[in-house]
C-alpha atoms as a PDB file:
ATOM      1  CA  UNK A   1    -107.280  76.247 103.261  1.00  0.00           C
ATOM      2  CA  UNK A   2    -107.278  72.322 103.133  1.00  0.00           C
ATOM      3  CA  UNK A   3    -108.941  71.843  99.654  1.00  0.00           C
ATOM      4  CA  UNK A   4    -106.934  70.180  96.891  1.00  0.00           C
ATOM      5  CA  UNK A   5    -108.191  70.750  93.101  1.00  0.00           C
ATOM      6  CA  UNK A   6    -106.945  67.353  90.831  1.00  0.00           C
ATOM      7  CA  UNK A   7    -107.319  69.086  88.156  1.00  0.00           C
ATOM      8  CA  UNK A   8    -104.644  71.748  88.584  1.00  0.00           C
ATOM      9  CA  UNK A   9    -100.893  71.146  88.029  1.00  0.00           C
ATOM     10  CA  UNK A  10     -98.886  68.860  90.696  1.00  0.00           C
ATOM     11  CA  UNK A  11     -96.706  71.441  91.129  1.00  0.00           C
ATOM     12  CA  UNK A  12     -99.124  73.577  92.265  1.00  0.00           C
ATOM     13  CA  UNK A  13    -100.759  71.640  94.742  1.00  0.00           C
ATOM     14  CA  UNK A  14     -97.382  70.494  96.136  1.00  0.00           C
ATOM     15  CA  UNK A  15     -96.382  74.431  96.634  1.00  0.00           C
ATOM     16  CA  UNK A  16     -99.690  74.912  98.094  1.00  0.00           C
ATOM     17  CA  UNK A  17     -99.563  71.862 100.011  1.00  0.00           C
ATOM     18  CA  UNK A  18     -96.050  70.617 100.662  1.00  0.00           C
ATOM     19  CA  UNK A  19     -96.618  68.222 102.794  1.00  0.00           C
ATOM     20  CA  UNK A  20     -98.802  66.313 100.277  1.00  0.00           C
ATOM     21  CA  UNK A  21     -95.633  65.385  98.551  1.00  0.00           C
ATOM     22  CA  UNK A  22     -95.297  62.102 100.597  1.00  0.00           C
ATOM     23  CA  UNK A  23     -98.759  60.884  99.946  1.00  0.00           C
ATOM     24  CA  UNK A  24     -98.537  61.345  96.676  1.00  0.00           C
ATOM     25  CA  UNK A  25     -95.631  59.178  96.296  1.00  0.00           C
ATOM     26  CA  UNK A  26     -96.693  56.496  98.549  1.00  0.00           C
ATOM     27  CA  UNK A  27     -99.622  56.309  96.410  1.00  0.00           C
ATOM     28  CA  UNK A  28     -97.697  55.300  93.301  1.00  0.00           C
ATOM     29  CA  UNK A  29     -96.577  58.826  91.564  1.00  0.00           C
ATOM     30  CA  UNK A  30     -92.868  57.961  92.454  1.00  0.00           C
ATOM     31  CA  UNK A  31     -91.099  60.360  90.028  1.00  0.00           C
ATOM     32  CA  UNK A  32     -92.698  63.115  92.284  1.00  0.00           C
ATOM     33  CA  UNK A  33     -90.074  62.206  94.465  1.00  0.00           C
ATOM     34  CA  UNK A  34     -87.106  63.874  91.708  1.00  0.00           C
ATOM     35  CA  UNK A  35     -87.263  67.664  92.064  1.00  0.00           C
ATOM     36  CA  UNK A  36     -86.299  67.640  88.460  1.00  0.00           C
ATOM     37  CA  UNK A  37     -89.713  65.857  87.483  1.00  0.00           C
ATOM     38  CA  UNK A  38     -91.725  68.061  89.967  1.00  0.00           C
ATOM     39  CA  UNK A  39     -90.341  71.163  88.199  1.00  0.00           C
ATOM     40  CA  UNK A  40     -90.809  70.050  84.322  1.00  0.00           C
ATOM     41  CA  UNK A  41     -93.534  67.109  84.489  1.00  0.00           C
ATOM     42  CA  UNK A  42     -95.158  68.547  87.668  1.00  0.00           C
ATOM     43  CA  UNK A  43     -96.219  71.668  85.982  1.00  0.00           C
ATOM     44  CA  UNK A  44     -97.583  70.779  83.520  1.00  0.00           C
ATOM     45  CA  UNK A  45     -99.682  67.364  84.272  1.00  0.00           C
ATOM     46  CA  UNK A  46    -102.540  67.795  86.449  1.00  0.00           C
ATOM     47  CA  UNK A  47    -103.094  64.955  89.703  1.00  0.00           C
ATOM     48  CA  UNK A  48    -105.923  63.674  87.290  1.00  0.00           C
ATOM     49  CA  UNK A  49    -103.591  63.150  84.109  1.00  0.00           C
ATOM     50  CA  UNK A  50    -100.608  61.601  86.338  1.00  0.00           C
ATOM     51  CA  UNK A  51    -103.447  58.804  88.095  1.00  0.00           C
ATOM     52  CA  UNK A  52    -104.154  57.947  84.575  1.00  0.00           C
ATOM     53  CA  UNK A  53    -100.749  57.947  83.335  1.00  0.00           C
ATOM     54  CA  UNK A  54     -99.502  55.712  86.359  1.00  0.00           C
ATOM     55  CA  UNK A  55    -102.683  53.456  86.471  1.00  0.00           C
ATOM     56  CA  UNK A  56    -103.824  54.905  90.173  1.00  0.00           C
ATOM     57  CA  UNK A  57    -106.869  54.847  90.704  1.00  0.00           C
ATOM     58  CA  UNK A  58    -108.355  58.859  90.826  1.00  0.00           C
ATOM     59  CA  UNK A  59    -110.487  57.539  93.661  1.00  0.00           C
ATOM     60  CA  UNK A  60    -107.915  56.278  95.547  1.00  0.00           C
ATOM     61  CA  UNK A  61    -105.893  59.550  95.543  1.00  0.00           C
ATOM     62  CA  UNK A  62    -109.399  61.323  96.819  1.00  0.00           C
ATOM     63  CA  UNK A  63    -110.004  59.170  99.345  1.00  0.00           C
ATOM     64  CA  UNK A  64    -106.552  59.283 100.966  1.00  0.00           C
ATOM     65  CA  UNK A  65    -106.277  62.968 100.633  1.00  0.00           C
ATOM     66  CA  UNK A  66    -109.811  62.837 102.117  1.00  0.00           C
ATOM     67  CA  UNK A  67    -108.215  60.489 105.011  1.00  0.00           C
ATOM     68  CA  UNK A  68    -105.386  62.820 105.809  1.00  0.00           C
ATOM     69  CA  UNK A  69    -108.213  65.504 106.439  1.00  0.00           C
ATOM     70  CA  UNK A  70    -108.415  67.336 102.859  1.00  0.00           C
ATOM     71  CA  UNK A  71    -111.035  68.599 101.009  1.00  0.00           C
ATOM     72  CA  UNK A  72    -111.063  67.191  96.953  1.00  0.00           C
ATOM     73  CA  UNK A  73    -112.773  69.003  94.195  1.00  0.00           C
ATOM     74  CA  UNK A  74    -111.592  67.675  90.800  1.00  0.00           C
ATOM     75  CA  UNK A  75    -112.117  64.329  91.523  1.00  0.00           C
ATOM     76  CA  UNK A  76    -114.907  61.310  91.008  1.00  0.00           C
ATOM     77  CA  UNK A  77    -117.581  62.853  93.437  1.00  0.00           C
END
């Protein structure tokens, strides 16, 4: 299933999703890219939380995941 919830841990969506993980950090969350931070940080800040913490835009991230043929529930529409 192609459907990614921004609501739910990054972790999460990264094991359900691994190949999400380069998106993601082309789109700004760069300390995705450090296992370490995926394994602490990611599981316990949702895609939401980490777009506000890093100043990305929430509709950004949906409409890129959107792009790369994903379905987004969670997000601004």
């Amino acid at each position: 299933m192609n459907t990614i919830d921004l609501s739910i841990p990054v972790a999460q969506v990264i094991e359900e999703h691994p190949e999400v993980l380069d998106i993601l950090v082309e789109l700004g969350f760069t300390p995705l890219a450090n296992p370490l931070m995926r394994q602490t940080l990611g599981k316990t800040v949702s895609l939401k939380q980490g777009a506000k913490m890093k100043g990305i835009d929430v509709g950004r991230i949906q409409s890129t995941l959107e792009w790369n043929g994903y379905d987004v529930i969670g997000g601004e529409r």
